[in-house]
C-alpha atoms as a PDB file:
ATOM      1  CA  UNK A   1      40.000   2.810 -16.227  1.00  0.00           C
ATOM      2  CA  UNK A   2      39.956   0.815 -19.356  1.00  0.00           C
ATOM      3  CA  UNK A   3      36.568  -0.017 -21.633  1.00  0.00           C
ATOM      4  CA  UNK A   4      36.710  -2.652 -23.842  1.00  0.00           C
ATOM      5  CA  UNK A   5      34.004  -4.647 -26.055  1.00  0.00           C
ATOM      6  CA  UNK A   6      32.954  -7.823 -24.249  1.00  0.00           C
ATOM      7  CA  UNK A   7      32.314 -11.178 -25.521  1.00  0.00           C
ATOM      8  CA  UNK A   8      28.463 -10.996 -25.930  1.00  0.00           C
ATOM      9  CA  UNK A   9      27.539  -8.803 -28.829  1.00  0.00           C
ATOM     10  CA  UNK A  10      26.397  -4.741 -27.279  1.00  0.00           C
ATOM     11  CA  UNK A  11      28.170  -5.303 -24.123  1.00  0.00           C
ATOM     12  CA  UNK A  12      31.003  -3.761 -22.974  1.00  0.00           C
ATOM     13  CA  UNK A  13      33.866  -4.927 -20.435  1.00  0.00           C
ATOM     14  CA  UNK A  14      34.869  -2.100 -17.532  1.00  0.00           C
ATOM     15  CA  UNK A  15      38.059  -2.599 -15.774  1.00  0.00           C
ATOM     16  CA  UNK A  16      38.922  -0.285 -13.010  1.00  0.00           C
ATOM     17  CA  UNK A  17      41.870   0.033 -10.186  1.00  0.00           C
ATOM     18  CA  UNK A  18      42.339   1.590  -6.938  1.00  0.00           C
ATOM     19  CA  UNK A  19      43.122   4.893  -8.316  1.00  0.00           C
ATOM     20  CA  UNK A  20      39.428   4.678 -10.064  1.00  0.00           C
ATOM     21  CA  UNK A  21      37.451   4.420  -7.167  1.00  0.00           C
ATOM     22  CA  UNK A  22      37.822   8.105  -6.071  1.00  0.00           C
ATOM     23  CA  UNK A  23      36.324   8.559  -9.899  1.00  0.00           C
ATOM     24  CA  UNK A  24      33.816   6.264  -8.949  1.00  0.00           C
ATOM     25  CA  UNK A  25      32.447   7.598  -5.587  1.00  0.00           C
ATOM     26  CA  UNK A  26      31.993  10.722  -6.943  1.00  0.00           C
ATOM     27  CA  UNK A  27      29.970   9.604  -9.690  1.00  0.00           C
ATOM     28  CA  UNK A  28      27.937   8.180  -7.253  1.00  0.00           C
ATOM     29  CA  UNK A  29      27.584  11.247  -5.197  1.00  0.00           C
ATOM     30  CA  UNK A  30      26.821  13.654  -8.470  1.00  0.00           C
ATOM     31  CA  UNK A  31      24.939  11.057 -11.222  1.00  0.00           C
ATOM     32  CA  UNK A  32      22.079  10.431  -9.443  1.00  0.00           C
ATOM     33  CA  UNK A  33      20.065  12.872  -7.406  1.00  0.00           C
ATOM     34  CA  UNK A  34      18.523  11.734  -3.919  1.00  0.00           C
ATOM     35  CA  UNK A  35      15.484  12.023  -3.126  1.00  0.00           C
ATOM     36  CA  UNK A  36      14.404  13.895   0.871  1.00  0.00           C
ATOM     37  CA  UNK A  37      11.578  11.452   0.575  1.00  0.00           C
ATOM     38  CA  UNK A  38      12.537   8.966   3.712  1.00  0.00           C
ATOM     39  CA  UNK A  39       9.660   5.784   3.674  1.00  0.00           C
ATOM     40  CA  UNK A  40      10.234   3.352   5.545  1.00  0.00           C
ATOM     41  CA  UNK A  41       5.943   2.222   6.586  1.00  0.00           C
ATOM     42  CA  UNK A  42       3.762   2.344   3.689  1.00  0.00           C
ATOM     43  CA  UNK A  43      -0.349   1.597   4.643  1.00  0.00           C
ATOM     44  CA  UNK A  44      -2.591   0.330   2.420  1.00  0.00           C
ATOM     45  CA  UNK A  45      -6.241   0.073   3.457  1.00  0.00           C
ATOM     46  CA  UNK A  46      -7.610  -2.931   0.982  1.00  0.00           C
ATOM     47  CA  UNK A  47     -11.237  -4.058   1.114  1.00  0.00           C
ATOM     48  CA  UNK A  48     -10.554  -6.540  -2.423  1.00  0.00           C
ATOM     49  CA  UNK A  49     -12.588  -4.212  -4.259  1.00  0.00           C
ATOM     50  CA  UNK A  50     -10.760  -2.886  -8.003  1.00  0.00           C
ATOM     51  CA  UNK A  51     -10.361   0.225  -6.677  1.00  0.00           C
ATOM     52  CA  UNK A  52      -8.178  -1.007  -3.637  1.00  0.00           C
ATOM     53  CA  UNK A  53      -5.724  -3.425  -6.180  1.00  0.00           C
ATOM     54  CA  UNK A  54      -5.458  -0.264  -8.024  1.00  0.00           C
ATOM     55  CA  UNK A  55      -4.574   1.574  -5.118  1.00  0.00           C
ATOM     56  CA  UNK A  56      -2.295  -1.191  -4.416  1.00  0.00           C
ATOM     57  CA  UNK A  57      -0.685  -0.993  -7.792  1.00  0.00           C
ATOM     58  CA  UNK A  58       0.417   2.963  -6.961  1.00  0.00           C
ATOM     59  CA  UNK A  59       1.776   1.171  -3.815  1.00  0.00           C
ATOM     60  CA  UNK A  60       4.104  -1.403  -4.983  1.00  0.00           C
ATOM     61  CA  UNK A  61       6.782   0.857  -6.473  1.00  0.00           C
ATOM     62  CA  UNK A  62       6.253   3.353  -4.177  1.00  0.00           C
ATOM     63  CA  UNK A  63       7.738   0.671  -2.057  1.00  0.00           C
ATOM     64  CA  UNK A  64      10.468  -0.502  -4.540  1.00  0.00           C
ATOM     65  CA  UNK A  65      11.520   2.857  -5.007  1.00  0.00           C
ATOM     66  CA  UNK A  66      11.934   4.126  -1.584  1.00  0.00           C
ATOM     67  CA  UNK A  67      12.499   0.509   0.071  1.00  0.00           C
ATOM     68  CA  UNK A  68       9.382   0.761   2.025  1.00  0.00           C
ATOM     69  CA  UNK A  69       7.548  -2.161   3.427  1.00  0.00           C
ATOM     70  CA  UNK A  70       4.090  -2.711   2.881  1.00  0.00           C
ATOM     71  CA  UNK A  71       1.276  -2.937   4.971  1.00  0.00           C
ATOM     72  CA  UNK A  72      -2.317  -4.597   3.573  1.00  0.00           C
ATOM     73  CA  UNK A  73      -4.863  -3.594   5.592  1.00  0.00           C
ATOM     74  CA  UNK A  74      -8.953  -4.654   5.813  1.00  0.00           C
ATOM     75  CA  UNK A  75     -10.637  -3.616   8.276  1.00  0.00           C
ATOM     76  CA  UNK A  76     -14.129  -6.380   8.734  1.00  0.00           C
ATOM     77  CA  UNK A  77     -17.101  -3.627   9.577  1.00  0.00           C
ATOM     78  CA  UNK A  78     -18.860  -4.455  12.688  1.00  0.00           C
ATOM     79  CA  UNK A  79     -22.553  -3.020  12.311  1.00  0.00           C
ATOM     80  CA  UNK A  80     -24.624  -5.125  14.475  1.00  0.00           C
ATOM     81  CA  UNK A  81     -25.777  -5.145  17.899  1.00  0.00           C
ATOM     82  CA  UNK A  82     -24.603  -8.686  19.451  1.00  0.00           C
ATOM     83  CA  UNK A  83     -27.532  -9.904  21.849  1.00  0.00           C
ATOM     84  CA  UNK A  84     -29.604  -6.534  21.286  1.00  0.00           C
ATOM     85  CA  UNK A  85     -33.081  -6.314  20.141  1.00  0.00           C
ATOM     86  CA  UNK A  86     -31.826  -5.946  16.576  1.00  0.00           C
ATOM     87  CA  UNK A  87     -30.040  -9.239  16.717  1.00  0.00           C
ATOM     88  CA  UNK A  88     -32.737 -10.607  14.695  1.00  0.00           C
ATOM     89  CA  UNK A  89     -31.528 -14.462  15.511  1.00  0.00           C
ATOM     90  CA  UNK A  90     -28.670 -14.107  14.257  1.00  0.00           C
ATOM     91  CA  UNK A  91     -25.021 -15.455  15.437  1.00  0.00           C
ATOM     92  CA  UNK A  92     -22.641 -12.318  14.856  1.00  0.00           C
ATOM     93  CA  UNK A  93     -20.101 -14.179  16.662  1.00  0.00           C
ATOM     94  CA  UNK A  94     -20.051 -16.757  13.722  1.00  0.00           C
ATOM     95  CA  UNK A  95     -20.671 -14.495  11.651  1.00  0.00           C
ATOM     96  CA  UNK A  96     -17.774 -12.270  12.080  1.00  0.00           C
ATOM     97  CA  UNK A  97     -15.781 -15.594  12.714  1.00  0.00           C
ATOM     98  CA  UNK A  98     -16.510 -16.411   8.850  1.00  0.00           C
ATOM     99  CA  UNK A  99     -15.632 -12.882   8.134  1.00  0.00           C
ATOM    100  CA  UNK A 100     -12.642 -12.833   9.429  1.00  0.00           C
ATOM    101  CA  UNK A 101     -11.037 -16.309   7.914  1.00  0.00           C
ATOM    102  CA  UNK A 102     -12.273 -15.028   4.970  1.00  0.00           C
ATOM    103  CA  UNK A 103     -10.600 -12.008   4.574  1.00  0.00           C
ATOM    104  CA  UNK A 104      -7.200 -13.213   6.026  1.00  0.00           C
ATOM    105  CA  UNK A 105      -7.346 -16.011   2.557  1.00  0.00           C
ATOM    106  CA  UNK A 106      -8.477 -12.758   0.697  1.00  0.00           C
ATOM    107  CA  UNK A 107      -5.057 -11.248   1.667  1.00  0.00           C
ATOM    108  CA  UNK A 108      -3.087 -13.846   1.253  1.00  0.00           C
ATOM    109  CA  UNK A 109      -4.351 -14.623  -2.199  1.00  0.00           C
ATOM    110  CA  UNK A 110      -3.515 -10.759  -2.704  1.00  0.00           C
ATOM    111  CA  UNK A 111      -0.124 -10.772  -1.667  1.00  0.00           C
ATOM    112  CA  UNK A 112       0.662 -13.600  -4.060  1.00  0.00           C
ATOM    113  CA  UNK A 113      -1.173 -12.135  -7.062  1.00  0.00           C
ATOM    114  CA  UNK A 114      -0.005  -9.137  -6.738  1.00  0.00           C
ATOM    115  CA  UNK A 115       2.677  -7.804  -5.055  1.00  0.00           C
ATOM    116  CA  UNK A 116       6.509  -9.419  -5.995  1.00  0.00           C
ATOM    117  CA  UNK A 117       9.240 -11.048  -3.590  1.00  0.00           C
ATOM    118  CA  UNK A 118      11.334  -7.701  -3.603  1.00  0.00           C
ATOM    119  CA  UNK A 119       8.969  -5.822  -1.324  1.00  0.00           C
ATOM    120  CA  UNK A 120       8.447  -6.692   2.047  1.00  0.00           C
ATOM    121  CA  UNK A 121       4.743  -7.016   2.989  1.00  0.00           C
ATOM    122  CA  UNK A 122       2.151  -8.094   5.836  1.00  0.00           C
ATOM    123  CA  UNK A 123      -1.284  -8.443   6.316  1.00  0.00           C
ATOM    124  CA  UNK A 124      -3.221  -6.625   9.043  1.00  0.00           C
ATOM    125  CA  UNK A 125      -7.013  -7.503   9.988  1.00  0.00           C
ATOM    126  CA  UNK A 126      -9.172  -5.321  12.282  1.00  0.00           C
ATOM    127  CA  UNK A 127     -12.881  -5.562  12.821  1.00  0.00           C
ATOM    128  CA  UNK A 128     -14.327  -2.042  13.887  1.00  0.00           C
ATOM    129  CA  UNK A 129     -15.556   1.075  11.885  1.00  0.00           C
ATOM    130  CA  UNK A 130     -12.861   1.611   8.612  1.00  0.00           C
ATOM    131  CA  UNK A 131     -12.048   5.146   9.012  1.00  0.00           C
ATOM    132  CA  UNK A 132     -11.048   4.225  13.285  1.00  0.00           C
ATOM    133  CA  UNK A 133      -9.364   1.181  12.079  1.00  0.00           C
ATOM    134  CA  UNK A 134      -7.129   2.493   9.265  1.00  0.00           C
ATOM    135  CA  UNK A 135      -6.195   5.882  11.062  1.00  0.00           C
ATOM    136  CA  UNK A 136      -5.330   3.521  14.695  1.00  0.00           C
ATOM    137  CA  UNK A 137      -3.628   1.110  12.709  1.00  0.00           C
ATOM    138  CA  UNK A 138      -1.583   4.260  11.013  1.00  0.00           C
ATOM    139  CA  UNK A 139      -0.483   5.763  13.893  1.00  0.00           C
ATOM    140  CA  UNK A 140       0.436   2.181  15.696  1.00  0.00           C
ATOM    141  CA  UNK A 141       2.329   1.040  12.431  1.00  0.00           C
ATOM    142  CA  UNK A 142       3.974   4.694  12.442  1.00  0.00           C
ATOM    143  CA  UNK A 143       2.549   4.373   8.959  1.00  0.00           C
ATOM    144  CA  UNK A 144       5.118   7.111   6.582  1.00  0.00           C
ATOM    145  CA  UNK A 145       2.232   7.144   3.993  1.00  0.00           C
ATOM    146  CA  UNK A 146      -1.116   5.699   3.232  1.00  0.00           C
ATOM    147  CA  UNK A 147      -2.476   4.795  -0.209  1.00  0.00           C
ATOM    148  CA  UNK A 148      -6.098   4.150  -0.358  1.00  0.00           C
ATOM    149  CA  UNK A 149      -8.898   4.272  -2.945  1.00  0.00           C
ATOM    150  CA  UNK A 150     -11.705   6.152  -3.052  1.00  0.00           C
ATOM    151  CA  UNK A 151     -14.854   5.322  -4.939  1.00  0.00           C
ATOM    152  CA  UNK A 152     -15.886   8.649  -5.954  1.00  0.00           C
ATOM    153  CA  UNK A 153     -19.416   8.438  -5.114  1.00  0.00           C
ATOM    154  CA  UNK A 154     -21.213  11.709  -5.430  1.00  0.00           C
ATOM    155  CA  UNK A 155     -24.363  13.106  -4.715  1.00  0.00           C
ATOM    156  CA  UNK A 156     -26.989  10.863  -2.520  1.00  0.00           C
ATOM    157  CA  UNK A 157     -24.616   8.063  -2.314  1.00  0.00           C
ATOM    158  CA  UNK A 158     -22.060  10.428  -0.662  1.00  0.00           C
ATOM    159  CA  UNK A 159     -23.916  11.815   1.597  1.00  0.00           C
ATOM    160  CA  UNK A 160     -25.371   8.615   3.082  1.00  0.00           C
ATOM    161  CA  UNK A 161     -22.480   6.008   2.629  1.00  0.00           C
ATOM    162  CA  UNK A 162     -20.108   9.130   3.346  1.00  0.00           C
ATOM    163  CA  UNK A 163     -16.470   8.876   2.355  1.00  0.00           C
ATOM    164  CA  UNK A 164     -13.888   6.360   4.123  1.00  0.00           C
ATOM    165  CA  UNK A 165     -10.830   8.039   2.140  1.00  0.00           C
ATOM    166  CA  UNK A 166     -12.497  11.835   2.759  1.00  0.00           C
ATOM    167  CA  UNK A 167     -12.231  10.812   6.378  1.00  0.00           C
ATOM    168  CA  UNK A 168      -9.056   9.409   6.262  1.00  0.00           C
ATOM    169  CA  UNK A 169      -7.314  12.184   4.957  1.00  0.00           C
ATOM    170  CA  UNK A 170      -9.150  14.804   7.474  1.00  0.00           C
ATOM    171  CA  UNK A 171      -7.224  12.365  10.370  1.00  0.00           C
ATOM    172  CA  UNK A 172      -4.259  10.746   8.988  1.00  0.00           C
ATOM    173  CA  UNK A 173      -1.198  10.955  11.414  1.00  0.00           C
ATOM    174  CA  UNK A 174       0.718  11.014   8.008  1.00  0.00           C
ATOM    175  CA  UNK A 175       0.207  11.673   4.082  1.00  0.00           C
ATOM    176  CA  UNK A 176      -2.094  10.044   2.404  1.00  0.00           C
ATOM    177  CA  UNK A 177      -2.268   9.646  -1.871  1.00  0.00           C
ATOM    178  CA  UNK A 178      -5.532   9.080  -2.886  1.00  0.00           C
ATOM    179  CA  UNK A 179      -6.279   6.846  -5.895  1.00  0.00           C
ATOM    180  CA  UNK A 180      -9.830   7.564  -7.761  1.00  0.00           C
ATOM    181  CA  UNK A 181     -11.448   4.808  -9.751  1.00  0.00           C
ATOM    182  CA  UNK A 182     -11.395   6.971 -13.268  1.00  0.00           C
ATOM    183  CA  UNK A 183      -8.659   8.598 -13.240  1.00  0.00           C
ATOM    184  CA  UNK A 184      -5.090   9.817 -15.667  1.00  0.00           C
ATOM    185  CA  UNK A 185      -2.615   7.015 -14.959  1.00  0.00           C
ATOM    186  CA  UNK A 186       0.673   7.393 -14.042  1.00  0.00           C
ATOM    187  CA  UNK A 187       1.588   3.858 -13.171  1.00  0.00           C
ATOM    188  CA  UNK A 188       2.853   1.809 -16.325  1.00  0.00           C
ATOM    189  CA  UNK A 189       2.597  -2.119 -15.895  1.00  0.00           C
END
């Protein structure tokens, strides 16, 4: 193996034979340690809040890293009682029609903001209860890991809006990383 300075100033040239390439291999077997981590499915539950591009942001080169593909999720909450007494005159149908297109161009518009051409992604849209959707859609996907957000909410607003990521880890089929609002970063830009 010969090293020699290259044209372009701080470079260097490598020139290697057959005979290197046992020298080579095993340099690739002992300089850089694998990882047991194996992810293939990454899901991530968005609902276009910050918290959920943030959560998004720990997602990305989780993905990178491990060659995972990425799966955006939003889940449109269906809380109404079509043709019931609570109806109220509404058009749910409609409504969740408008809901829907909406949130598919809200993913889209994601995906090109934010996430690069290196890692594969798709878009997912369900319309049911979050915590059903994003634990079904986990085990369908054969999700490896899910990265969510969580808006920390304590106290009164806990206990009556409850927790979609507290619920989601108590059922995952799989791991789930759980990204608070405040919190010490560990993802540089």
């Amino acid at each position: 193996m010969k090293v020699k300075p290259a044209k372009k100033s701080g470079a260097v040239l490598v020139e290697s034979s057959p005979a290197d390439d046992a020298i080579l291999e095993q340099g690739e077997r002992f300089g850089e340690e694998k990882t047991p981590f194996k992810l293939k499915n990454i899901l991530v539950p968005v609902d276009f809040s910050a918290c959920s591009r943030k959560a998004l942001q720990y997602a990305i080169p989780f993905a990178r890293q491990f060659g995972a593909a990425l799966t955006l999720l939003n889940v449109v909450q269906s809380n109404y009682y079509p043709g019931g007494e609570f109806s109220g005159g509404y058009d749910f149908v409609r409504l969740e029609k408008e809901l829907r297109d909406s949130s598919e161009k809200q993913l889209a518009r994601l995906v090109l903001e934010e996430v690069d051409e290196f890692v594969p992604v798709k878009t997912v849209l369900r319309v049911g209860q979050p915590v059903q959707e994003i634990v079904s859609a986990a085990r369908e996907l054969e999700s490896d890991l899910i990265i969510l957000s969580t808006h920390g909410r304590t106290g009164l607003k806990h206990v009556f809006l409850g927790s979609v990521a507290e619920n989601v880890v108590r059922r995952a089929p799989c791991p789930v990383l759980v990204v608070r609002e405040q919190e010490h970063e560990f993802v540089g830009n």
